[in-house]
C-alpha atoms as a PDB file:
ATOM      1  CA  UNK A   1       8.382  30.201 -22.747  1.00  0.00           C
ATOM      2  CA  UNK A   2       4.561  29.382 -22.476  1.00  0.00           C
ATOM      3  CA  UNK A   3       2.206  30.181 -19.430  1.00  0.00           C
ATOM      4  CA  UNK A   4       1.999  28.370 -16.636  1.00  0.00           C
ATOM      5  CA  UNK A   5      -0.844  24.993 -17.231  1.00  0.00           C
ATOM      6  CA  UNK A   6      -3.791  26.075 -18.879  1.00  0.00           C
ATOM      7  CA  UNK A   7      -3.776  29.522 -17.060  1.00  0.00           C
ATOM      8  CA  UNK A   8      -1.653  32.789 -17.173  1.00  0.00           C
ATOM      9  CA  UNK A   9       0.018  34.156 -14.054  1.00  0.00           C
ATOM     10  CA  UNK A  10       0.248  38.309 -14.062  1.00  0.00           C
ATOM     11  CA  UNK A  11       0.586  41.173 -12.517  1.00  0.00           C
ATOM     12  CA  UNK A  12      -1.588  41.018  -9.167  1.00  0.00           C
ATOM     13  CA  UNK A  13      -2.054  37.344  -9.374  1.00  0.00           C
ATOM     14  CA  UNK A  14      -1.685  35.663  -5.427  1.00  0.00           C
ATOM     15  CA  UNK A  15       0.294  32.203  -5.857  1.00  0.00           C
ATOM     16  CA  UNK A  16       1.820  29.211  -3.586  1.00  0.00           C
ATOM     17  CA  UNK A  17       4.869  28.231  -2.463  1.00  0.00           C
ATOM     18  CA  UNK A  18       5.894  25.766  -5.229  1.00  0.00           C
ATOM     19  CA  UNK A  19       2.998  26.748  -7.862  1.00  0.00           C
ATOM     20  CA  UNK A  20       4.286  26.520 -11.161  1.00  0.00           C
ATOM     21  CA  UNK A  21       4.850  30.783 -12.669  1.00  0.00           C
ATOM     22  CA  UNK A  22       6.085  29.977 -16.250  1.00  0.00           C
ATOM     23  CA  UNK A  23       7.762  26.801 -18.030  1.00  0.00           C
ATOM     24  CA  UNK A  24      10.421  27.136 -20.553  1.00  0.00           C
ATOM     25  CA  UNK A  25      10.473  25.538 -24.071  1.00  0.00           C
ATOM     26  CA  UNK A  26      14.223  23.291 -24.158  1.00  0.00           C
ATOM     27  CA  UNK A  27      13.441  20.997 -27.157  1.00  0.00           C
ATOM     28  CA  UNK A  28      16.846  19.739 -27.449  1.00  0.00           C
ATOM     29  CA  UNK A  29      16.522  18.988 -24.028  1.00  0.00           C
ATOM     30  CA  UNK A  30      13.254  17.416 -23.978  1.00  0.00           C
ATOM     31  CA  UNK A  31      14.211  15.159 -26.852  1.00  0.00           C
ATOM     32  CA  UNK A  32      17.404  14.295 -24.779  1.00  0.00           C
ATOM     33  CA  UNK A  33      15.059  12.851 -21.964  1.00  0.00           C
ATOM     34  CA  UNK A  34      13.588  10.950 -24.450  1.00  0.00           C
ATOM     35  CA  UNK A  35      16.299   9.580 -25.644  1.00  0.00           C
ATOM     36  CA  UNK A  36      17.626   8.531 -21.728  1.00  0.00           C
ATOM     37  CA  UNK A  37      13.923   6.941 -20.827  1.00  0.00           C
ATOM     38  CA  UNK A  38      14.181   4.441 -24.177  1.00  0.00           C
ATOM     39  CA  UNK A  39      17.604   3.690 -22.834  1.00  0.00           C
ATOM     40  CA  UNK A  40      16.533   3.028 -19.518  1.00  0.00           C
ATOM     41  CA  UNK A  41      13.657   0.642 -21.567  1.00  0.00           C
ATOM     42  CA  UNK A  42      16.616  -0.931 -23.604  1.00  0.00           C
ATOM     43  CA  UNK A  43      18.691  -1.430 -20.491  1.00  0.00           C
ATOM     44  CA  UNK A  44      15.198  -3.091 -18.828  1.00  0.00           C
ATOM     45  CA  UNK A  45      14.829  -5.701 -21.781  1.00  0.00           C
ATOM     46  CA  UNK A  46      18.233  -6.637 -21.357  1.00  0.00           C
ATOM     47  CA  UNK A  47      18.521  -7.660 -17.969  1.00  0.00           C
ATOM     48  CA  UNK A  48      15.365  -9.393 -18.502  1.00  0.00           C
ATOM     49  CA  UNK A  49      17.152 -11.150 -21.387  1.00  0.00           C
ATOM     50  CA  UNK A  50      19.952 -12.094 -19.671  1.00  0.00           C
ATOM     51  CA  UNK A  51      17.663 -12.893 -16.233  1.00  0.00           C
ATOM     52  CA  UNK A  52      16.227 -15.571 -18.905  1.00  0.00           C
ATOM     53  CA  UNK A  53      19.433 -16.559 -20.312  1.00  0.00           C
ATOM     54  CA  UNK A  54      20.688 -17.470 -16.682  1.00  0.00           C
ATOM     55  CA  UNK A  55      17.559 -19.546 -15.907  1.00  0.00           C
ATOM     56  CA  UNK A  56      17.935 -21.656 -19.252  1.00  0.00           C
ATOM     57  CA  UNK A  57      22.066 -21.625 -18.061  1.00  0.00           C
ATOM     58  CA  UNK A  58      20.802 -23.300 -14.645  1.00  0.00           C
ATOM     59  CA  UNK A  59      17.864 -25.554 -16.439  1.00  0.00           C
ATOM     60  CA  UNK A  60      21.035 -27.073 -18.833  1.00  0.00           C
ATOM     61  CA  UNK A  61      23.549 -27.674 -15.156  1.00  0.00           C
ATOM     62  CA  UNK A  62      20.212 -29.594 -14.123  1.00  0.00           C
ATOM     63  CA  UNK A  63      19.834 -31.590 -17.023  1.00  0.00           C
ATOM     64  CA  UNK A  64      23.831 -31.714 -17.917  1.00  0.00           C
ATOM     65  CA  UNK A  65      23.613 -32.869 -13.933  1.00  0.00           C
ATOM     66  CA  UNK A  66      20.939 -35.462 -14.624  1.00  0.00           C
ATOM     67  CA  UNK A  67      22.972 -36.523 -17.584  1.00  0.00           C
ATOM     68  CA  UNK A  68      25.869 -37.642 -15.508  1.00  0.00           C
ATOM     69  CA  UNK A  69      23.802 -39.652 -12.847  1.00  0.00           C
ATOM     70  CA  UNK A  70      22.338 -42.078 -15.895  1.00  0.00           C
ATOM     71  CA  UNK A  71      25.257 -42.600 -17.368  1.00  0.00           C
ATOM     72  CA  UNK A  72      27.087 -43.261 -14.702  1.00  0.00           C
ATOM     73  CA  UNK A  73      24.350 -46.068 -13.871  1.00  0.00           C
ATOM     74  CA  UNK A  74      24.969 -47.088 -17.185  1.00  0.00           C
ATOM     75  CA  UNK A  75      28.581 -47.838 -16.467  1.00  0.00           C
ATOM     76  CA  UNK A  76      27.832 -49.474 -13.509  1.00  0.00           C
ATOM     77  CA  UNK A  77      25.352 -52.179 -15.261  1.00  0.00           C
ATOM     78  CA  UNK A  78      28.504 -52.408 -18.219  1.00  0.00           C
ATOM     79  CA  UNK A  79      30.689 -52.851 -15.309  1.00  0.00           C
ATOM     80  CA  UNK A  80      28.892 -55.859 -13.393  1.00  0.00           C
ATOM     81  CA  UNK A  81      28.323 -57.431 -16.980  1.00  0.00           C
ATOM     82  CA  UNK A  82      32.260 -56.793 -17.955  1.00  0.00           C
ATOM     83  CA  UNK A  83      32.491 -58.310 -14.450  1.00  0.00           C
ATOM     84  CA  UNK A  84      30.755 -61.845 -14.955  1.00  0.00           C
ATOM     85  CA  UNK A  85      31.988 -62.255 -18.451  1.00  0.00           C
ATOM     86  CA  UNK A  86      35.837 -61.337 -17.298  1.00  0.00           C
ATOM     87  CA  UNK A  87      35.078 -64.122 -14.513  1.00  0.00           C
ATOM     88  CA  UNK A  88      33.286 -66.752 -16.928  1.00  0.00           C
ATOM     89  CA  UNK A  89      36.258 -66.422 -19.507  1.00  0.00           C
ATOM     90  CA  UNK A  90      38.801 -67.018 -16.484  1.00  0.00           C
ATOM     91  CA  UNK A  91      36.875 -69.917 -15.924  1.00  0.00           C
ATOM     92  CA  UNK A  92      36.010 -71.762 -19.290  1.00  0.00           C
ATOM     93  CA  UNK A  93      39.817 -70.721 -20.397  1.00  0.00           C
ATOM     94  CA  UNK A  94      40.742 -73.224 -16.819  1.00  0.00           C
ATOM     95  CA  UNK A  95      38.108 -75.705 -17.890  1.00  0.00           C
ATOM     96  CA  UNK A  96      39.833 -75.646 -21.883  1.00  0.00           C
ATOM     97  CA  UNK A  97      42.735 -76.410 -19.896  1.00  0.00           C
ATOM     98  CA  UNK A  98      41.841 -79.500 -17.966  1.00  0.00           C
ATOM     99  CA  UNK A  99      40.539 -80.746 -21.326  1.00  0.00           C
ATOM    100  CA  UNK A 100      37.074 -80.456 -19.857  1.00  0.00           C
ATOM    101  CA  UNK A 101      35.466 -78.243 -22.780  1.00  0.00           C
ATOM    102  CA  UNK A 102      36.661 -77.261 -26.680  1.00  0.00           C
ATOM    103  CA  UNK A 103      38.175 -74.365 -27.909  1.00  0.00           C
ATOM    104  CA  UNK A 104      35.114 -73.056 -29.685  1.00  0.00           C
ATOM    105  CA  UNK A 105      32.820 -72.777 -26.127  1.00  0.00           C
ATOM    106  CA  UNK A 106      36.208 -70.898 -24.977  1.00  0.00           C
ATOM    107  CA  UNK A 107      36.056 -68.479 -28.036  1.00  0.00           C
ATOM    108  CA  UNK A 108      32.622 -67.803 -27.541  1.00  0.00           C
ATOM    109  CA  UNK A 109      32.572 -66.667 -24.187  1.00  0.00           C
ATOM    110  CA  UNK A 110      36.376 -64.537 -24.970  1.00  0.00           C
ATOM    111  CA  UNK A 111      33.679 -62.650 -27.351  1.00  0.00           C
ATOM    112  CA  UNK A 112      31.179 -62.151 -24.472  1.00  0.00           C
ATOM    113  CA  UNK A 113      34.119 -60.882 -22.720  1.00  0.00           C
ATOM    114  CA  UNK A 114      35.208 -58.220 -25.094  1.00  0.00           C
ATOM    115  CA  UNK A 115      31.881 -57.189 -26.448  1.00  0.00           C
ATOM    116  CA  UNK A 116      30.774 -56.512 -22.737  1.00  0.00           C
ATOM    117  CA  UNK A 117      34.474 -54.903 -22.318  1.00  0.00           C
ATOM    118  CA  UNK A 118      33.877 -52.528 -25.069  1.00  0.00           C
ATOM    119  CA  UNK A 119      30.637 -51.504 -24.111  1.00  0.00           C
ATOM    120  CA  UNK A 120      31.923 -50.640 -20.432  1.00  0.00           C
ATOM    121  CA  UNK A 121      34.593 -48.562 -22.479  1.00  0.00           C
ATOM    122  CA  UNK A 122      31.904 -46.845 -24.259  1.00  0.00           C
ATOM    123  CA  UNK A 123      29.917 -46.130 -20.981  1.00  0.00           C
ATOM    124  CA  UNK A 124      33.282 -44.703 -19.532  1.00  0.00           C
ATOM    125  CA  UNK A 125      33.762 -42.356 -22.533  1.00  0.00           C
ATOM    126  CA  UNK A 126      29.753 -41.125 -21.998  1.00  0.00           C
ATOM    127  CA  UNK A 127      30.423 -40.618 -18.317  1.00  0.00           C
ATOM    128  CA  UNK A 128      33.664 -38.621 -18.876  1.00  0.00           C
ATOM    129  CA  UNK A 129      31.617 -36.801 -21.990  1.00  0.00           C
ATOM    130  CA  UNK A 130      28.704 -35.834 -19.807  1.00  0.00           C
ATOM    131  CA  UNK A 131      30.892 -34.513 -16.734  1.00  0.00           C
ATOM    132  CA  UNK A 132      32.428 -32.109 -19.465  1.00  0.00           C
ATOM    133  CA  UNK A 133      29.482 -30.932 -20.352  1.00  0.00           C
ATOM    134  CA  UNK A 134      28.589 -29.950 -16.808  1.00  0.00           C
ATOM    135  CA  UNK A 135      31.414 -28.302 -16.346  1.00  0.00           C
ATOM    136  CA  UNK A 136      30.752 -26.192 -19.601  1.00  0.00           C
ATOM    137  CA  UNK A 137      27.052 -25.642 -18.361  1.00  0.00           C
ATOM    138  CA  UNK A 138      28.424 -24.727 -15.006  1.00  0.00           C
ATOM    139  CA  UNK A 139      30.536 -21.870 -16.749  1.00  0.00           C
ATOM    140  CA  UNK A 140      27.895 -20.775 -19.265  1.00  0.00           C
ATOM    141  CA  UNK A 141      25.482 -20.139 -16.045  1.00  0.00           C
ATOM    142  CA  UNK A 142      28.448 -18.205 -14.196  1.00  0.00           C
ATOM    143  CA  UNK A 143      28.651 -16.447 -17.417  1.00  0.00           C
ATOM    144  CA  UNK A 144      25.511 -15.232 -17.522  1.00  0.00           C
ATOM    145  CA  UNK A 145      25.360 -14.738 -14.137  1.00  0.00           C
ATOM    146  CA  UNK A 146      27.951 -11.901 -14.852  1.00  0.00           C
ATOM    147  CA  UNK A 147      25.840 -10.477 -17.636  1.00  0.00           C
ATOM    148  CA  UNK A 148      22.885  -9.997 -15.430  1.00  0.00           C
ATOM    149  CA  UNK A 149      25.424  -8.231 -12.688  1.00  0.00           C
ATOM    150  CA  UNK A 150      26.797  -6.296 -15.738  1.00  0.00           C
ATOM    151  CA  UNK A 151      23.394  -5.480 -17.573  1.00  0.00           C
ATOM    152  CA  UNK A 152      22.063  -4.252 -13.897  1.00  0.00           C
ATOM    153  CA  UNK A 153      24.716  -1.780 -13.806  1.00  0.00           C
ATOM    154  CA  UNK A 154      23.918  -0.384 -17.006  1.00  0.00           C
ATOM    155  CA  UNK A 155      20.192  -0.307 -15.880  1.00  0.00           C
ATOM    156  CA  UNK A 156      21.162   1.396 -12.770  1.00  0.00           C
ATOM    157  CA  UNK A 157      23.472   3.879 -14.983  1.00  0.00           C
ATOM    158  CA  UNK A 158      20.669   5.036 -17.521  1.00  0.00           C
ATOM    159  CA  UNK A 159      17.973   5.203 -14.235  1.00  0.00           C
ATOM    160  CA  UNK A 160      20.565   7.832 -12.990  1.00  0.00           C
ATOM    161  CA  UNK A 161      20.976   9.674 -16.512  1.00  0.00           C
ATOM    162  CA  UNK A 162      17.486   9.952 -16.217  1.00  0.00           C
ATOM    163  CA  UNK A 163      17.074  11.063 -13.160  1.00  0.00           C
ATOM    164  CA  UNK A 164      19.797  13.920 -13.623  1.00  0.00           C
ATOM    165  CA  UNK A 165      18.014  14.947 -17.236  1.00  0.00           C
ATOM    166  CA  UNK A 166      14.748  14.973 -14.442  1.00  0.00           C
ATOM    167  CA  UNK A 167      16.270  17.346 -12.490  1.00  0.00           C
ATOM    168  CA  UNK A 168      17.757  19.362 -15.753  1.00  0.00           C
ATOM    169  CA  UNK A 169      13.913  19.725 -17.129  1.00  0.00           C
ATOM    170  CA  UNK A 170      12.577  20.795 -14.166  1.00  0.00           C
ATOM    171  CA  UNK A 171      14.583  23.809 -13.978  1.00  0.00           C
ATOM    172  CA  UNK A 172      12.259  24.570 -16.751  1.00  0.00           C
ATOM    173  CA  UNK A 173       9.614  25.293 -14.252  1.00  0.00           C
ATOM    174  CA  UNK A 174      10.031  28.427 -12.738  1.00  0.00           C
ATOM    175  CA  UNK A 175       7.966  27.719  -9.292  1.00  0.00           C
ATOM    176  CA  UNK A 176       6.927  30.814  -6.556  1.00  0.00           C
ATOM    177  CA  UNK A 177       9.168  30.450  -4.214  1.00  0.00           C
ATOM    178  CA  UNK A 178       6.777  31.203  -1.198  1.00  0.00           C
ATOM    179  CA  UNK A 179       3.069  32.495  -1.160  1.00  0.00           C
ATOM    180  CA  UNK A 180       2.454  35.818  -2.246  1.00  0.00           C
ATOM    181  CA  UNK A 181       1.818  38.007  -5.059  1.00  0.00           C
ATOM    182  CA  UNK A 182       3.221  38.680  -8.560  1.00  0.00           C
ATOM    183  CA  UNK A 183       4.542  42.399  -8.148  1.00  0.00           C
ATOM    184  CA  UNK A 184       6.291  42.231 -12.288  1.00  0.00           C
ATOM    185  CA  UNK A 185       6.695  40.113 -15.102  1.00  0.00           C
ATOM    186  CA  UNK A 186       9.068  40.481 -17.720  1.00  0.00           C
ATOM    187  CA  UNK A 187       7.905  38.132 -20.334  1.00  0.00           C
ATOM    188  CA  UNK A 188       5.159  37.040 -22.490  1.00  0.00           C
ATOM    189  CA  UNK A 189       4.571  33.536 -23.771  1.00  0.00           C
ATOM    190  CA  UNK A 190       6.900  33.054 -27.080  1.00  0.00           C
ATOM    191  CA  UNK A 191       9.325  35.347 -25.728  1.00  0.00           C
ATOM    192  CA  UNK A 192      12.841  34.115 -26.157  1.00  0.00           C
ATOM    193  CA  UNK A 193      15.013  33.416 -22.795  1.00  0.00           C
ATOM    194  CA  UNK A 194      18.534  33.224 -22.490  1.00  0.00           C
ATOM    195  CA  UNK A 195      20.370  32.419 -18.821  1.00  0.00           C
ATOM    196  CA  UNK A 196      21.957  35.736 -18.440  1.00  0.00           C
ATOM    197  CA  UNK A 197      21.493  35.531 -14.518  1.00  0.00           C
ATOM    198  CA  UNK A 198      20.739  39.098 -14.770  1.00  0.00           C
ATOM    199  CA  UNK A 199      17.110  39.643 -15.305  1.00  0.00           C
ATOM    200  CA  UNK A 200      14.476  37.732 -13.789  1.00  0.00           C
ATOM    201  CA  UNK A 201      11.349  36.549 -15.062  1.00  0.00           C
ATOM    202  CA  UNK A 202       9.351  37.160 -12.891  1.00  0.00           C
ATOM    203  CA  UNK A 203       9.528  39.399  -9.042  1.00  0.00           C
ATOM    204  CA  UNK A 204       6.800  37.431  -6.359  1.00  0.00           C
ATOM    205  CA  UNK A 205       5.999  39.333  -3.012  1.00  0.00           C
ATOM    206  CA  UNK A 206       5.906  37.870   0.477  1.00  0.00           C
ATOM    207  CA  UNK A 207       2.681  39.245   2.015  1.00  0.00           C
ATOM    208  CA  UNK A 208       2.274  37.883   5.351  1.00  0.00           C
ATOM    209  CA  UNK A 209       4.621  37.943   7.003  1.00  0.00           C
ATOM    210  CA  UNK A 210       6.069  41.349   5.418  1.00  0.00           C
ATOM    211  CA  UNK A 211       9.089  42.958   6.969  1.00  0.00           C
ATOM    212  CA  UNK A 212       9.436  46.485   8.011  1.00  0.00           C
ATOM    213  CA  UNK A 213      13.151  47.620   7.852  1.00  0.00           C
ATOM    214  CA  UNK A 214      13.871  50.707  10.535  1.00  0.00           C
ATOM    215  CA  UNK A 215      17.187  52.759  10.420  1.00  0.00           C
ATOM    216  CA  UNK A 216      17.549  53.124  14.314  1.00  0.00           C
ATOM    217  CA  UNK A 217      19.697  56.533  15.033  1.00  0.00           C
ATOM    218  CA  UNK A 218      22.783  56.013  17.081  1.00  0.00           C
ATOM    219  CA  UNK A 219      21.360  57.129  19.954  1.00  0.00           C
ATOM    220  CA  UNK A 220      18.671  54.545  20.340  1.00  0.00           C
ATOM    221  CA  UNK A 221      20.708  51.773  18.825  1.00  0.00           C
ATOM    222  CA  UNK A 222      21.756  50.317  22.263  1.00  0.00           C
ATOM    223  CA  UNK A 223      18.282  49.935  23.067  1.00  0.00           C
ATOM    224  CA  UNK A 224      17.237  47.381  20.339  1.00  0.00           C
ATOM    225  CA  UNK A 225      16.959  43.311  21.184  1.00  0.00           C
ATOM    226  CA  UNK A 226      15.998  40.740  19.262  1.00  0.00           C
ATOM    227  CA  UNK A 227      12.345  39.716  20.089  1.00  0.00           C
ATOM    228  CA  UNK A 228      11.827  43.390  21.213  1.00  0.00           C
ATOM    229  CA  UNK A 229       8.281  44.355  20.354  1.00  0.00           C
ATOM    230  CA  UNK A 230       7.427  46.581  18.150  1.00  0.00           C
ATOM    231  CA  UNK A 231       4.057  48.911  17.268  1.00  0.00           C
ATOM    232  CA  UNK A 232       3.742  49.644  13.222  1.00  0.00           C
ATOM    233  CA  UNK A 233       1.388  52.681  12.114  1.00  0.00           C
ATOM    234  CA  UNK A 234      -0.158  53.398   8.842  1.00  0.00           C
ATOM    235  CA  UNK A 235       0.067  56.734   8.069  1.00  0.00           C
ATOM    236  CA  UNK A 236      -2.974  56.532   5.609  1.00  0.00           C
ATOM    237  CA  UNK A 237      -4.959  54.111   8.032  1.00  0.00           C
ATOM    238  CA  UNK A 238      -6.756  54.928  10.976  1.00  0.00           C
ATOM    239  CA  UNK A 239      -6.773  51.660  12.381  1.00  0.00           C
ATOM    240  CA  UNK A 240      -5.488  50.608  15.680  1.00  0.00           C
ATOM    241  CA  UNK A 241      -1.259  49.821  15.188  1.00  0.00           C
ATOM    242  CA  UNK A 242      -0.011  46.389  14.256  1.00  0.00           C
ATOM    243  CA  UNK A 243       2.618  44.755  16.816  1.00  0.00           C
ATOM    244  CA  UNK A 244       5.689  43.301  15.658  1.00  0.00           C
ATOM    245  CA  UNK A 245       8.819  41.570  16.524  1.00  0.00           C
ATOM    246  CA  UNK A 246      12.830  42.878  15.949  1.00  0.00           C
ATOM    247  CA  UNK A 247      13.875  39.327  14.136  1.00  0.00           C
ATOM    248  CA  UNK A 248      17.362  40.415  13.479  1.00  0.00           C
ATOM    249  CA  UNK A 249      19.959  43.603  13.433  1.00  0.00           C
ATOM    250  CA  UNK A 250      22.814  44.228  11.611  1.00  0.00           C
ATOM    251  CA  UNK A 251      24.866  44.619  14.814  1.00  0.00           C
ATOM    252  CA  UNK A 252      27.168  47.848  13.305  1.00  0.00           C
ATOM    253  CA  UNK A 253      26.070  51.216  12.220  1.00  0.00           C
ATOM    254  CA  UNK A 254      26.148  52.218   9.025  1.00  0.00           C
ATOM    255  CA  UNK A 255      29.408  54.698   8.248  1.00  0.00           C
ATOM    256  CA  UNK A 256      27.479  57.210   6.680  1.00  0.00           C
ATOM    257  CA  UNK A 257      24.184  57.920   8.226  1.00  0.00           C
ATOM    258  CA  UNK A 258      25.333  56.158  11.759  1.00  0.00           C
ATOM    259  CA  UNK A 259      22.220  53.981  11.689  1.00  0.00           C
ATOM    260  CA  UNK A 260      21.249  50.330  12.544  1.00  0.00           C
ATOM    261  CA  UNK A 261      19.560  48.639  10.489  1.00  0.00           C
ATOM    262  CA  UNK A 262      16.800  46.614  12.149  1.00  0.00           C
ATOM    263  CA  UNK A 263      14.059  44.225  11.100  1.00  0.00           C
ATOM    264  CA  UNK A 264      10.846  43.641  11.783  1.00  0.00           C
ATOM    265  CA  UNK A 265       8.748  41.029  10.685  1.00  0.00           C
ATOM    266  CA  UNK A 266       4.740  42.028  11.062  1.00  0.00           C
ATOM    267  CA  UNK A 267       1.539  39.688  10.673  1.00  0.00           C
ATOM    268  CA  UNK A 268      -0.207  40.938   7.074  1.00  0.00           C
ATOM    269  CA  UNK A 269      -3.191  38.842   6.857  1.00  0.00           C
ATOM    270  CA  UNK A 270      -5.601  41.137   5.348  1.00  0.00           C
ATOM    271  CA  UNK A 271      -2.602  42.048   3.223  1.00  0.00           C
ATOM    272  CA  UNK A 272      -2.996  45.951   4.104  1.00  0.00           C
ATOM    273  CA  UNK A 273       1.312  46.832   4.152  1.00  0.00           C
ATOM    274  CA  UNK A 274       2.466  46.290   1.065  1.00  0.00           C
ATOM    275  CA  UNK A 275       5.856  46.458   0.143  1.00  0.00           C
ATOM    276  CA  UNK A 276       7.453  49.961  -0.700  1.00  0.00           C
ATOM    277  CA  UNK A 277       4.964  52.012   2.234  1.00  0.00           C
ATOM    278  CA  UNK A 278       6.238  53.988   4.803  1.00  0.00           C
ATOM    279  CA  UNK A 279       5.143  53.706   7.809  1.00  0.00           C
ATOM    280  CA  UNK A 280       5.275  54.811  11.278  1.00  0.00           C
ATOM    281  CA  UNK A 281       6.873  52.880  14.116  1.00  0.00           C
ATOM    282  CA  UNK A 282       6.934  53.151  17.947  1.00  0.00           C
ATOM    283  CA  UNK A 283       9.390  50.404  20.316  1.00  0.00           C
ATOM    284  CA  UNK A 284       8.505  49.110  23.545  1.00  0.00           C
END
């Protein structure tokens, strides 16, 4: 263990509800949250990764999109050219037939015809090629859609392993429980611990309020109610009585000395009862 900050708490020292008595040395421990915050850091860079992959997934549908749209313009200009020179070769092949032109004007334009019939072929075979590349783009982006759902859930896994390792080092904090005053401690700093749940480390008073614990006889036990006032003397004091309230009773009498128990609890603010005193009670 080692002391408390930068100061020791003792014997006699007052503390707060929630101030910090003693922490406890757990290196293995203290390396394991380590280990859990740089895999909460790896889990971080990942879905940032994968945030990034998804973008450049939806930039490449966009452009794969884009893609489509110009060559699907491109087919239609192939199309309205396949279009005139399907119509001129109808035509110069009726004219060849009436006699009205030669062969060789007819075999030019039948070589118009097919050059501009190939190239709408060509334009079909782009537009078919670019679709399937949008539909590949589309399921690239759904895949890495997926991997930022997946790479989330391992963030949100390794945020809750680090969390529970939290809540595992701060049990190396032994805190006051309440204000009062250290009344023993049963270490030094160095000392070594071990969980035995059978000594504790260190024993903190309640001061004000302190309870006063009466053993009513059997006689008087009828009389007692909660909220019942209740005048404390100090034996050793001369001061004028402190007035207290019955909080609770135990209800039954104890078997062998036919007492109740009953409790007090009494305002200590100049902390004059402390615990262990006797003292001298009268009730209203």
């Amino acid at each position: 263990s080692r002391p408390a900050h930068d100061r020791t708490v003792d014997i006699g020292s007052r503390v707060k509800a929630g101030q910090v008595l003693v922490e406890l040395a757990v290196p293995e421990l203290e390396e394991e949250a380590k280990q859990k915050e740089a895999l909460v850091r790896q889990a971080e860079a990942e879905v940032t990764q994968a945030k990034r992959a998804l973008a450049a997934s939806e930039a490449a549908v966009a452009a794969s999109r884009a893609f489509v749209t110009e060559t699907r313009a491109g087919l239609a200009r192939t199309q309205a050219l396949y279009d005139r020179w399907k119509s001129e070769s109808d035509r110069v092949s009726r004219l060849l037939a009436g006699g009205v032109i030669d062969s060789q004007t007819r075999d030019e334009t039948l070589n118009q015809f097919r050059a501009a019939e190939a190239t709408r072929a060509e334009a079909m075979a782009k537009v078919a090629s670019s679709e399937a590349a949008v539909a590949k783009a589309e399921a690239d982006r759904d895949k890495a859609a997926a991997d930022v759902v997946a790479d989330e859930a391992r963030l949100d896994v390794a945020k809750a392993d680090v969390r529970r390792m939290a809540a595992l080092v701060a049990y190396t904090r032994v805190k006051a429980p309440y204000d009062g005053v250290v009344t023993r401690r049963t270490v030094h700093t160095g000392d070594y611990v071990t969980a035995d749940g059978k000594h504790g480390l260190f024993a903190v008073a309640k001061v004000d309020p302190v309870r006063v614990v009466l053993n009513v006889p059997e006689a008087d036990a009828g009389l007692i109610e909660d909220g019942q006032s209740v005048r404390v003397t100090l034996p050793a004091s001369a001061g004028a009585p402190a007035v207290g309230k019955v909080v609770r009773t135990s209800w039954s009498l104890e078997p062998g000395s036919r007492t109740l128990r009953t409790e007090v609890d009494l305002p200590n603010p100049e902390g004059k009862l402390r615990p262990g005193m006797y003292v001298t009670t009268r009730l209203s």
